[in-house]
C-alpha atoms as a PDB file:
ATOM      1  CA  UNK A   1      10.968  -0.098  15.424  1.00  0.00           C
ATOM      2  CA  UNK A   2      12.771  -3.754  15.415  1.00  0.00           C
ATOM      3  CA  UNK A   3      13.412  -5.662  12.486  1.00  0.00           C
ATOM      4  CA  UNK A   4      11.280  -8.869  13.991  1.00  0.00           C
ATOM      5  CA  UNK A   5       8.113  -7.952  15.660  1.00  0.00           C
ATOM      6  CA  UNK A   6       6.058 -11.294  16.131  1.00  0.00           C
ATOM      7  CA  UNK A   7       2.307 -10.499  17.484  1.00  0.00           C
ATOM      8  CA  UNK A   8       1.628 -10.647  20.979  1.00  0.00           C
ATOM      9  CA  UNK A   9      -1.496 -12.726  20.798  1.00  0.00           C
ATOM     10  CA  UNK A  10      -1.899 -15.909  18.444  1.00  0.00           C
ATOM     11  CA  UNK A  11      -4.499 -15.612  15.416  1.00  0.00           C
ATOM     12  CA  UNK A  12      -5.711 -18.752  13.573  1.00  0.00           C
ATOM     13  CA  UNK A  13      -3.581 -19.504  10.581  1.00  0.00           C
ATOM     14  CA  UNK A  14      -1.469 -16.504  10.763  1.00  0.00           C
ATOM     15  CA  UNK A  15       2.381 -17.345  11.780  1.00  0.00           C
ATOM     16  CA  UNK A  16       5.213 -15.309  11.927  1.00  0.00           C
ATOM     17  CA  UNK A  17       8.390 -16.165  10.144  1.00  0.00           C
ATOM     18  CA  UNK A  18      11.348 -14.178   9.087  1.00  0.00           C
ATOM     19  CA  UNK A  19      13.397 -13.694   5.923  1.00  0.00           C
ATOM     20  CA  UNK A  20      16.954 -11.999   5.474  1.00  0.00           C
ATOM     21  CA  UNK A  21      17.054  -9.109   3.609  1.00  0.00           C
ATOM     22  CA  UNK A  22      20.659  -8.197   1.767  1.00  0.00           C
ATOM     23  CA  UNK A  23      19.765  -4.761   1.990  1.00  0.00           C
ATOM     24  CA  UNK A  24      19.361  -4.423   5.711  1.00  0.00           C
ATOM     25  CA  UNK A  25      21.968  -6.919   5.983  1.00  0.00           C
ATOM     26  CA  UNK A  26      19.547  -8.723   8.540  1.00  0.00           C
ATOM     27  CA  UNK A  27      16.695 -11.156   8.852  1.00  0.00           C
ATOM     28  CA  UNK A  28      13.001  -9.419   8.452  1.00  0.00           C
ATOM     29  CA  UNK A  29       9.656 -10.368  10.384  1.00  0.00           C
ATOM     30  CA  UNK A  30       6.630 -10.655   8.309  1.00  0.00           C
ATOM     31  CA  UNK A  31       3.000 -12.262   8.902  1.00  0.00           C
ATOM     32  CA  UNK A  32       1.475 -15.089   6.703  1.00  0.00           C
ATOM     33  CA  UNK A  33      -1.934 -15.800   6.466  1.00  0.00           C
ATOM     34  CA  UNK A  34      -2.861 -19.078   4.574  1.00  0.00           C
ATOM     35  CA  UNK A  35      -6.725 -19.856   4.265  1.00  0.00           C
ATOM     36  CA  UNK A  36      -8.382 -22.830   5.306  1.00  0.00           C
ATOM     37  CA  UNK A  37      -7.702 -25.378   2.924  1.00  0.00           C
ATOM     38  CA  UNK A  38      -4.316 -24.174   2.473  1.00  0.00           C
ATOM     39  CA  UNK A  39      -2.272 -27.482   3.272  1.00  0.00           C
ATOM     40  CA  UNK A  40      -5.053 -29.789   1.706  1.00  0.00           C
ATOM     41  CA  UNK A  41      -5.299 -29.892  -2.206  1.00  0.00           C
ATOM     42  CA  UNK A  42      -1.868 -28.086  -3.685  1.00  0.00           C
ATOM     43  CA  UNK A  43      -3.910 -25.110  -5.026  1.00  0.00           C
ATOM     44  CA  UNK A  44      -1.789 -22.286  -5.585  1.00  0.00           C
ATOM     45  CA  UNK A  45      -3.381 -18.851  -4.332  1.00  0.00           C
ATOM     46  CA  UNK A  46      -3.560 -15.351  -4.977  1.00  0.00           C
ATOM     47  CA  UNK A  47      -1.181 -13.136  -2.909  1.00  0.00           C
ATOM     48  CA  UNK A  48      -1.691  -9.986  -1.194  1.00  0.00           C
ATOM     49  CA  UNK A  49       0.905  -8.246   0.405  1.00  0.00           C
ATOM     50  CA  UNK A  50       0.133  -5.555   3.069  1.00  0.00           C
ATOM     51  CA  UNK A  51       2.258  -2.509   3.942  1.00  0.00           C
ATOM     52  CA  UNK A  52       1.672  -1.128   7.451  1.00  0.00           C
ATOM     53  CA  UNK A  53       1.281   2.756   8.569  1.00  0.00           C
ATOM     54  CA  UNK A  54       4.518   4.976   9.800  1.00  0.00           C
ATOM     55  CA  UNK A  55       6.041   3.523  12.959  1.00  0.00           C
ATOM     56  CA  UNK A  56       4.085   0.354  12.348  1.00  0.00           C
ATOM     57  CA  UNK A  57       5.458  -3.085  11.962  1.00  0.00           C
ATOM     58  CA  UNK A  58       4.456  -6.063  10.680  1.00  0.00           C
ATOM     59  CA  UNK A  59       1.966  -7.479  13.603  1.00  0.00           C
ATOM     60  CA  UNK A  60       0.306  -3.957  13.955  1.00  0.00           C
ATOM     61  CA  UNK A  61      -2.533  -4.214  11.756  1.00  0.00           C
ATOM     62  CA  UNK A  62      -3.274  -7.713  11.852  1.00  0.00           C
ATOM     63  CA  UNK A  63      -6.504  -7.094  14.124  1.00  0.00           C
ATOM     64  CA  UNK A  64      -7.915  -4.079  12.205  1.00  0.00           C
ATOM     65  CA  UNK A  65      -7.566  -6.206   9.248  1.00  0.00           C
ATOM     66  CA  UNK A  66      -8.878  -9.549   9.993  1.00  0.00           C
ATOM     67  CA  UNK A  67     -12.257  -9.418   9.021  1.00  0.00           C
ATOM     68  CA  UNK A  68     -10.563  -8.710   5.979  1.00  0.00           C
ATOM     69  CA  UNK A  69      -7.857 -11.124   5.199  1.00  0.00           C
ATOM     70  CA  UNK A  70     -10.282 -14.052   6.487  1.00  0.00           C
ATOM     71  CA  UNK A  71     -12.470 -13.174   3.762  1.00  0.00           C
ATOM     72  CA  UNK A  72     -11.048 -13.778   0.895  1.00  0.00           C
ATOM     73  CA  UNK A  73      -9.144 -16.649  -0.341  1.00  0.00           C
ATOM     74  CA  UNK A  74      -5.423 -15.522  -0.578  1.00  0.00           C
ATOM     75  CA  UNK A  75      -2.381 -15.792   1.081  1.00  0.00           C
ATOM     76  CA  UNK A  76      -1.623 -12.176   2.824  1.00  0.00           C
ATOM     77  CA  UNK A  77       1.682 -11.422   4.005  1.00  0.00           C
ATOM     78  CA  UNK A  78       2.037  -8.295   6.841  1.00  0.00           C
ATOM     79  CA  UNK A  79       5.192  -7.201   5.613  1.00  0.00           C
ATOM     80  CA  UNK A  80       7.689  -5.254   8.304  1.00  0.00           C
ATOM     81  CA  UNK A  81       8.529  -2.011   6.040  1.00  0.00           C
ATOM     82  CA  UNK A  82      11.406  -1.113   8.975  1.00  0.00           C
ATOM     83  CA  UNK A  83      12.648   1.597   6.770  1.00  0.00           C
ATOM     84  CA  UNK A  84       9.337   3.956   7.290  1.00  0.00           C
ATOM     85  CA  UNK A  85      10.978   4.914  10.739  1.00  0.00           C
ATOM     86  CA  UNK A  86      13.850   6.961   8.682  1.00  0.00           C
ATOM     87  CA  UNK A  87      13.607  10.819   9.044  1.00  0.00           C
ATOM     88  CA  UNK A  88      13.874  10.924   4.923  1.00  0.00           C
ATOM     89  CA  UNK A  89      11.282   9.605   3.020  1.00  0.00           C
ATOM     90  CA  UNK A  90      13.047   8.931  -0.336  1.00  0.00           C
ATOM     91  CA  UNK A  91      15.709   6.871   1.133  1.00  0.00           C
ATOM     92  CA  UNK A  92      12.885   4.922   3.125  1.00  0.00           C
ATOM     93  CA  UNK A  93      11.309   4.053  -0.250  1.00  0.00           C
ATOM     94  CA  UNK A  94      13.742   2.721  -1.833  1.00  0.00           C
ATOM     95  CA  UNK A  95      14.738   0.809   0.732  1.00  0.00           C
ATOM     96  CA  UNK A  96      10.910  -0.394   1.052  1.00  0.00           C
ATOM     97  CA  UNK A  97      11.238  -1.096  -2.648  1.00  0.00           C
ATOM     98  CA  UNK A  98      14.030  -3.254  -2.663  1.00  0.00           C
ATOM     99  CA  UNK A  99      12.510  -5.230   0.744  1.00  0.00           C
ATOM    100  CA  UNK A 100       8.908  -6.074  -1.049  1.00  0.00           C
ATOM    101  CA  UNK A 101       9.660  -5.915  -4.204  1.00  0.00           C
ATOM    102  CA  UNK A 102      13.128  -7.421  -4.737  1.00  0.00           C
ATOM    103  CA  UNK A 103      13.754  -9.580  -1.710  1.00  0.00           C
ATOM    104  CA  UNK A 104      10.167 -10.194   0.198  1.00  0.00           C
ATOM    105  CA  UNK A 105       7.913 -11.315  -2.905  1.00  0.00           C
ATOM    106  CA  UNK A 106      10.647 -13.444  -4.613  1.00  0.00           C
ATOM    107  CA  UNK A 107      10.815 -14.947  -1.103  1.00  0.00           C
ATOM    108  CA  UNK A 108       7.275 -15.604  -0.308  1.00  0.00           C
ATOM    109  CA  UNK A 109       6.651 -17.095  -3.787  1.00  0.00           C
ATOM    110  CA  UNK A 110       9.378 -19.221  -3.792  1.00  0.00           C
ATOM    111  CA  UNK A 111       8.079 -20.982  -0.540  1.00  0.00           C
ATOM    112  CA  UNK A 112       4.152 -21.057  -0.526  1.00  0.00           C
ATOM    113  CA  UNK A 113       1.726 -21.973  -2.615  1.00  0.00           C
ATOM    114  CA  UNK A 114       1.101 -19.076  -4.290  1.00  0.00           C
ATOM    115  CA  UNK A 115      -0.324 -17.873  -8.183  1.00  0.00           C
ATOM    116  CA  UNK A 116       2.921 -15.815  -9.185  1.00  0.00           C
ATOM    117  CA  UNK A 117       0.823 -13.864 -12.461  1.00  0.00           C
ATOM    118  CA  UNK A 118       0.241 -10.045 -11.738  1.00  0.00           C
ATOM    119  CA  UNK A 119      -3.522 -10.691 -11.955  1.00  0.00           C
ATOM    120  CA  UNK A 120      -3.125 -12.473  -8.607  1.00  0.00           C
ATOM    121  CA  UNK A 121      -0.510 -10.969  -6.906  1.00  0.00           C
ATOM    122  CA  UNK A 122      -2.341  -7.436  -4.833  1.00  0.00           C
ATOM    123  CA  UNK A 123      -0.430  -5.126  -2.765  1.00  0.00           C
ATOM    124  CA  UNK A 124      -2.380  -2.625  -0.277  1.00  0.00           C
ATOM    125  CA  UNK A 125      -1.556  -0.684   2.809  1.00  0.00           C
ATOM    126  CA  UNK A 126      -2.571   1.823   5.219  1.00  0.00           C
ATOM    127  CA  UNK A 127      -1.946   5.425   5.789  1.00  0.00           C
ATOM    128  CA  UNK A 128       2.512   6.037   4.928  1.00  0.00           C
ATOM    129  CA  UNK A 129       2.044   2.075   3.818  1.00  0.00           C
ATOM    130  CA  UNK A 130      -1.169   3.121   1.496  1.00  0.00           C
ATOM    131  CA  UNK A 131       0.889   5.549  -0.358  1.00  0.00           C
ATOM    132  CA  UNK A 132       3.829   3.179  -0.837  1.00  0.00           C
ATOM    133  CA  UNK A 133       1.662   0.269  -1.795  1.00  0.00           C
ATOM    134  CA  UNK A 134      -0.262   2.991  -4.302  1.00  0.00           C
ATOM    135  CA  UNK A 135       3.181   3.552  -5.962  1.00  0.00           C
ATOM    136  CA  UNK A 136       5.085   0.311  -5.906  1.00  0.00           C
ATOM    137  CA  UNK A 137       1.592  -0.623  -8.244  1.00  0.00           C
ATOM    138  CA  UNK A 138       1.767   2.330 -10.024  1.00  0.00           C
ATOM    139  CA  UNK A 139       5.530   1.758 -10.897  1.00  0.00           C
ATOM    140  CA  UNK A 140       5.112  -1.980 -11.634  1.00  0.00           C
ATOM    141  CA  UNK A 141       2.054  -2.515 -13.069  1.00  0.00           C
ATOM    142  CA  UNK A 142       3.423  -5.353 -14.940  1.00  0.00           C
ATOM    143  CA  UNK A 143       3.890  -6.810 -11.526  1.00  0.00           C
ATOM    144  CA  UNK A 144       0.825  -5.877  -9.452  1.00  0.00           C
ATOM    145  CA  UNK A 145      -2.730  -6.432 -10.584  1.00  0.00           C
ATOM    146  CA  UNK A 146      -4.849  -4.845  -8.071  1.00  0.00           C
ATOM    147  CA  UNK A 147      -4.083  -2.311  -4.778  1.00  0.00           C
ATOM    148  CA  UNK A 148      -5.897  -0.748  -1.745  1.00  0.00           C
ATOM    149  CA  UNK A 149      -5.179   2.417  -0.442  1.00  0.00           C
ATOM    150  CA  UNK A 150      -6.622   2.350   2.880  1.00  0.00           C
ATOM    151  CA  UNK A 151      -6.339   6.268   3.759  1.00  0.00           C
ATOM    152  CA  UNK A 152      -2.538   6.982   2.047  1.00  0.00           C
ATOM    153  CA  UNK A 153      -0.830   9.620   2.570  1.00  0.00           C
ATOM    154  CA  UNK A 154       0.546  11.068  -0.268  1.00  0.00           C
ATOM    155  CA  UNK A 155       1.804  14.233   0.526  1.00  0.00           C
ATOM    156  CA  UNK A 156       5.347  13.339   0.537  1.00  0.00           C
ATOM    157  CA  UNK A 157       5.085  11.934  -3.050  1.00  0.00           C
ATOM    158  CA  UNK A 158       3.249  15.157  -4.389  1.00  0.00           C
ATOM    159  CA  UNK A 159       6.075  17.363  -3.573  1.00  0.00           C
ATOM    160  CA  UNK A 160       8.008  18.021  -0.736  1.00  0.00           C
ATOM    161  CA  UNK A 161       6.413  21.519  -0.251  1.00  0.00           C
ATOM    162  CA  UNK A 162       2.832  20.065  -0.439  1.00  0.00           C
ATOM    163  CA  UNK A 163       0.575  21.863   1.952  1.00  0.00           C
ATOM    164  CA  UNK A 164      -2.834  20.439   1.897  1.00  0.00           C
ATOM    165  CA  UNK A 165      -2.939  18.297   4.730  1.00  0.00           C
ATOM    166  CA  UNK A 166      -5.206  19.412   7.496  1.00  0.00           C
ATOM    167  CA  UNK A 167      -7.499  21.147   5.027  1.00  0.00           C
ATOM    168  CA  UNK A 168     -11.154  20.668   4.022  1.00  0.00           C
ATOM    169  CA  UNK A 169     -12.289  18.664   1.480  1.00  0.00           C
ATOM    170  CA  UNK A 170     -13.790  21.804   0.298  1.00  0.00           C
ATOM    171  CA  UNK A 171     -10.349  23.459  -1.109  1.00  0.00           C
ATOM    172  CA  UNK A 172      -9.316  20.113  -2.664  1.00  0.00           C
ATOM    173  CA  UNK A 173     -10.283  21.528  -6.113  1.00  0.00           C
ATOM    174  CA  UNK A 174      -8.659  24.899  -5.677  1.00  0.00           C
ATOM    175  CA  UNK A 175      -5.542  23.052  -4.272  1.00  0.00           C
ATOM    176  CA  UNK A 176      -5.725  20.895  -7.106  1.00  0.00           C
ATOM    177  CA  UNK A 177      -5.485  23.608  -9.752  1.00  0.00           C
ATOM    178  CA  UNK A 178      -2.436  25.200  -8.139  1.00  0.00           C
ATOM    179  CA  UNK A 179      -0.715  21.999  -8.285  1.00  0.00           C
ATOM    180  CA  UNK A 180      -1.377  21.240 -12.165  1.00  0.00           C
ATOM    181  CA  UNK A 181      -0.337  24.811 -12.488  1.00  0.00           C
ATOM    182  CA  UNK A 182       3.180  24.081 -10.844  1.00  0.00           C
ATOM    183  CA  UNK A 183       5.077  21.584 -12.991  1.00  0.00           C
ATOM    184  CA  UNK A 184       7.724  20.661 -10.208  1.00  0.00           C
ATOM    185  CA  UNK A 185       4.647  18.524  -8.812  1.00  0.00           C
ATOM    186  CA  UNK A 186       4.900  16.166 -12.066  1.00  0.00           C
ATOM    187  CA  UNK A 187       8.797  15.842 -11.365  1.00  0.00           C
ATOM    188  CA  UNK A 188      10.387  12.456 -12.593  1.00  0.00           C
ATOM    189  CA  UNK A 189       9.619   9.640 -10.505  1.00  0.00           C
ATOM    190  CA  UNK A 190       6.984  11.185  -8.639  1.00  0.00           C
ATOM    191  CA  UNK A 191       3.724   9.408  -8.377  1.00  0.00           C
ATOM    192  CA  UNK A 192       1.551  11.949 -10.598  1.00  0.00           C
ATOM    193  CA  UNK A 193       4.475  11.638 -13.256  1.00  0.00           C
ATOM    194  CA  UNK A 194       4.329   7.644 -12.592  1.00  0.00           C
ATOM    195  CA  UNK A 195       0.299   7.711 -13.176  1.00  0.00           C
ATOM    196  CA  UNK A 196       0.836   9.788 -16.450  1.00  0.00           C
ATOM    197  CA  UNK A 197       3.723   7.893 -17.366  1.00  0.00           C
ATOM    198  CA  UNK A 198       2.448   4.313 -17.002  1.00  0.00           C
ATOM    199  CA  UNK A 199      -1.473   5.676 -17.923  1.00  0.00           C
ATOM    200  CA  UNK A 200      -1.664   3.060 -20.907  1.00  0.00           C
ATOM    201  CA  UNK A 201      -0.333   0.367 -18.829  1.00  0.00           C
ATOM    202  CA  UNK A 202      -2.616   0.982 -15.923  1.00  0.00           C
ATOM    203  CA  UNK A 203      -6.110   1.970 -17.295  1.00  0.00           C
ATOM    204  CA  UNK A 204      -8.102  -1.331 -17.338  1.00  0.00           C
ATOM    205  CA  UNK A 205      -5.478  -3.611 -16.058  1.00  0.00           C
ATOM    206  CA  UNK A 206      -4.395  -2.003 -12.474  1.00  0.00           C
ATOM    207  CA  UNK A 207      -7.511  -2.567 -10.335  1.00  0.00           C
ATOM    208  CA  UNK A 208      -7.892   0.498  -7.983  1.00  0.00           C
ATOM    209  CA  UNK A 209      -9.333   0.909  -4.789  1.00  0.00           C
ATOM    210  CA  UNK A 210      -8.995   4.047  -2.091  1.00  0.00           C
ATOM    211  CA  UNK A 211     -10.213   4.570   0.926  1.00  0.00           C
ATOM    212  CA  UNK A 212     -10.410   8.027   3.110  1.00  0.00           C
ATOM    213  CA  UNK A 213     -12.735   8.647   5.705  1.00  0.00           C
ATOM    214  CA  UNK A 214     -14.132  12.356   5.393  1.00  0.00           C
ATOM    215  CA  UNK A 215     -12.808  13.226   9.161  1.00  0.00           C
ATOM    216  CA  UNK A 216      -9.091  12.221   8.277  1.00  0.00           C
ATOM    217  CA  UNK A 217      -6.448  15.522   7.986  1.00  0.00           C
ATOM    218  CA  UNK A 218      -5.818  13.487   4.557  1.00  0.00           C
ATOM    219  CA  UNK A 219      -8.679  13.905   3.052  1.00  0.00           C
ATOM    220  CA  UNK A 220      -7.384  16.735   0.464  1.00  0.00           C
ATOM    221  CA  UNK A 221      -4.759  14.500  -1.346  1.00  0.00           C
ATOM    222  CA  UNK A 222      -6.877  11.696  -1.250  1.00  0.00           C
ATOM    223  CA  UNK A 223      -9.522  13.728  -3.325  1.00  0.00           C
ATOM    224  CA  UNK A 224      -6.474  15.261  -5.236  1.00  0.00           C
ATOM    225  CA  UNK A 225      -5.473  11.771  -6.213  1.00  0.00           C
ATOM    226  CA  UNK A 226      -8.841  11.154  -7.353  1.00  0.00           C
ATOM    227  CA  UNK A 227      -9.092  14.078  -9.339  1.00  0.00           C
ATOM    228  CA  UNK A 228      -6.000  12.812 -11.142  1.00  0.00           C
ATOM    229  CA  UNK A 229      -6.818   9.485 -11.776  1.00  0.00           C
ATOM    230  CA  UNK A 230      -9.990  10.808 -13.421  1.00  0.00           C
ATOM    231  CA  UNK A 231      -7.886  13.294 -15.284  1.00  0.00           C
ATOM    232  CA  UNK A 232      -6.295  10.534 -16.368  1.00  0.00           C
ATOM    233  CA  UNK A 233      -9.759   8.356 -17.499  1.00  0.00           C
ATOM    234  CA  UNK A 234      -8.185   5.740 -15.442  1.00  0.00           C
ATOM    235  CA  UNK A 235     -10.895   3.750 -13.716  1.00  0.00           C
ATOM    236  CA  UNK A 236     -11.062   3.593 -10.177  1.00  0.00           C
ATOM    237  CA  UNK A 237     -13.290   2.866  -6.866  1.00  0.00           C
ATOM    238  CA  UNK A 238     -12.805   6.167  -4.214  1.00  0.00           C
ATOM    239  CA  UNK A 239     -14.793   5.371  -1.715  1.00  0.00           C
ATOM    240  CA  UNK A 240     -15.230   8.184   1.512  1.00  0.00           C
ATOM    241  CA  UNK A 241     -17.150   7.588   4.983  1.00  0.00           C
ATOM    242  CA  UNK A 242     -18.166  10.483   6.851  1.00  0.00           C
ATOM    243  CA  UNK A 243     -17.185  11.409   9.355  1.00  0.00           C
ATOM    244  CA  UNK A 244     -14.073   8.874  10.114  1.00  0.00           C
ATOM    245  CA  UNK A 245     -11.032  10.105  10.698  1.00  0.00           C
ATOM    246  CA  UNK A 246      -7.512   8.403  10.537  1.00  0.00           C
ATOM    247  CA  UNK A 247      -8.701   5.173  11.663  1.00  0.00           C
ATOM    248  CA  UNK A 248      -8.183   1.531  10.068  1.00  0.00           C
ATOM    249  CA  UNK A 249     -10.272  -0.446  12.089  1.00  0.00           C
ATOM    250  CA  UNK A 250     -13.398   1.788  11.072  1.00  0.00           C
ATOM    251  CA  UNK A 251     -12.596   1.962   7.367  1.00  0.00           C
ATOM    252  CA  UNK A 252     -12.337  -1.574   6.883  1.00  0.00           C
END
């Protein structure tokens, strides 16, 4: 993975710019997407901000995800999480953390048009870049007001001994019992401890929105997260399609 990854092909109103992170100590690829109308009127949009799958970048997913981008009228920045190449995942997310949250969005809203409220400003991602987007909400909900999990993997923020992934939906529940059973899975700073933690702050005001195809080797924690949620009365959309497996392009 390279820290600037423009897209090999060119897609209408989508340009590729870069922005230096202090962190990486370099400058950063990302996509922009501005709708039609963009330059026209000095309307300020909503903002979505997309996080990419492991060993991804930040032109990877802009053809799986056209249809939706082009739909709806908001800016949507393909961000280049670099950091999701690192062997350990913790390190990787804070690192992520610090590139959206601290360096990209202060970035992209300083220099577009864009609503900066957290009713407006959405976050989603797919597969390693689902789970991230999931928690960065989760763990700012005063700064996100709506996220898609587009088949997340959330393993590595259940616990680091997690072993559901491969199995059928079918031992979701029983898997899900053990793990309420085990309190090390609700260790601090782990997303089932951020859900609980930030429950008040969330329910009615974080719009949530997952998506798992019922062939993907994730489909366990993606039921186990929406076992939780519900746990948690926290409103949600969980939406499966049979028989898809680990594949953007179909879910969307």
């Amino acid at each position: 993975m390279s820290y600037i990854n423009p897209p090999s092909e060119t897609y209408q109103n989508i340009s590729h710019k870069t922005f230096y992170s202090q962190i990486l100590s370099h400058e950063i690829g990302y996509n922009i997407y501005l709708p039609l109308g963009y330059d026209e009127g000095g309307e300020r949009y909503p903002v979505v901000y997309h996080i990419h799958g492991w060993m991804g970048n930040e032109s990877s997913e802009l053809l799986p995800m056209e249809k939706i981008y082009r739909s709806r009228e908001a800016v949507t920045v393909f961000v280049n999480a670099i950091s999701l190449e690192k062997n350990d995942y913790i390190i990787a997310l804070l690192q992520i953390e610090t590139l959206v949250v601290k360096e990209l969005i202060p970035h992209i809203e300083g220099n577009y048009l864009t609503s900066a409220i957290r009713e407006n400003r959405m976050i989603s991602g797919f597969s390693m870049g689902g789970a991230i987007a999931f928690y960065y909400a989760v763990k700012y909900p005063d700064i996100f007001g709506s996220v898609t999990s587009y088949a997340g993997t959330y393993h590595h923020q259940f616990h680091k001994d997690y072993n559901g992934v491969g199995e059928p939906v079918e031992k979701a529940a029983g898997l899900y019992k053990a793990m309420m059973e085990d309190e090390t899975y609700l260790y601090e700073e782990g997303i089932l401890f951020l859900l609980r933690q930030n429950a008040d702050k969330i329910r009615g005001k974080l719009y949530i929105d997952i998506h798992i195809g019922t062939g993907d080797i994730l489909i366990c924690e993606n039921e186990i997260m929406h076992m939780y949620l519900d746990s948690l009365n926290i409103p949600h959309e969980y939406k499966s399609y049979k028989g898809i497996g680990h594949e953007l392009d179909k879910i969307v």
